[in-house]
Protein backbone atom coordinates (compact mmCIF):
# COMPACT_ATOMS: atom_id res chain seq x y z
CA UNK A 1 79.08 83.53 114.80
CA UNK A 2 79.60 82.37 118.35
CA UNK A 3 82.64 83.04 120.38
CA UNK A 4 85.44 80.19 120.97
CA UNK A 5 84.38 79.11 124.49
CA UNK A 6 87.39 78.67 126.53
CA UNK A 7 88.16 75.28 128.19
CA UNK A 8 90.53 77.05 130.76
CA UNK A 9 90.28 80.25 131.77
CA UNK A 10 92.47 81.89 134.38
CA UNK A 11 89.36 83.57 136.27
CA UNK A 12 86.31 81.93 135.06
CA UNK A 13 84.73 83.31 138.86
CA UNK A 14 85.32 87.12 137.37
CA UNK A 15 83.10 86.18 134.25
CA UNK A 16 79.87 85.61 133.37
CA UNK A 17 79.10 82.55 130.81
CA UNK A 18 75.26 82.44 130.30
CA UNK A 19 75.80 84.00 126.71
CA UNK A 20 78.24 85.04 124.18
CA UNK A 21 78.56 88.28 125.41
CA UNK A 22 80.96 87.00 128.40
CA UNK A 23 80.00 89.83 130.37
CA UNK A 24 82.10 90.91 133.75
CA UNK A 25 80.16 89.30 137.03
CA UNK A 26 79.62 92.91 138.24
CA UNK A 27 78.36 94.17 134.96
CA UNK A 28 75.34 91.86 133.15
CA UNK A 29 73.91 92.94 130.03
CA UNK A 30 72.36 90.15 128.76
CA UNK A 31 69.42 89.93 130.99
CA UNK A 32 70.10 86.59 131.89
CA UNK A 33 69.21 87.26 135.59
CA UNK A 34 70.87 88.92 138.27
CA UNK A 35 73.25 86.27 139.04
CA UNK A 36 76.11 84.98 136.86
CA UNK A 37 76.38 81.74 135.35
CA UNK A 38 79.41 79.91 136.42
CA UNK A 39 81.94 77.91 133.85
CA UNK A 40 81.77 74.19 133.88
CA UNK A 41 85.07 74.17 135.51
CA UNK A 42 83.86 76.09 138.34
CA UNK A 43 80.88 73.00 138.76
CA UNK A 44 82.24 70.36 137.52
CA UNK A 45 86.30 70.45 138.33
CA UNK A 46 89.02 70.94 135.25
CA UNK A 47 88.51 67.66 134.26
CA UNK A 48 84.34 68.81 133.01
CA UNK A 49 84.84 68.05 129.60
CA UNK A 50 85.71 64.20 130.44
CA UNK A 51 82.74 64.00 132.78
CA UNK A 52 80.24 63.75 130.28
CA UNK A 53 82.40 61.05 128.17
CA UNK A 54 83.11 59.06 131.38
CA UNK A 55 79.19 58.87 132.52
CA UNK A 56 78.69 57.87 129.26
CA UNK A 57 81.54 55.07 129.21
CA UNK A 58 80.49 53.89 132.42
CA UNK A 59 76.51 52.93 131.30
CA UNK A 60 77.81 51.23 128.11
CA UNK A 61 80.05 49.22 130.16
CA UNK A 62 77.36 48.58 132.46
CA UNK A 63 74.91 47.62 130.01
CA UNK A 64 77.40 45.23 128.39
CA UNK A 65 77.67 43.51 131.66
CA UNK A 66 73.96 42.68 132.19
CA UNK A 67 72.73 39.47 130.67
């Protein structure tokens, strides 16, 4: 079973959140690469799970618009 992912973490930039493993930036097991995969929040602002519904809002609006 997968881990809870967590919508706000307090360090998300200490963590590494390419798997379920969450492994410490400085210590990746998973083989994902050398680099650590950053939390939505970190990309997209604290507001990333709205971003996707918002997009999404936006082109149904637009296509409601069009004649």
């Amino acid at each position: 079973m997968a881990k809870k992912f967590p919508v706000h973490p307090k360090h998300p930039e200490r963590i590494c959140w390419g798997c379920d493993k969450y492994c410490a930036a400085d210590d990746l097991h998973c083989g994902n690469g050398t680099e650590r995969t950053p939390h939505p929040t970190e990309l997209f602002g604290d507001d990333w799970q709205d971003w996707g519904l918002a997009v999404e809002e936006n082109a149904a609006e637009a296509s409601r618009r069009r004649p």
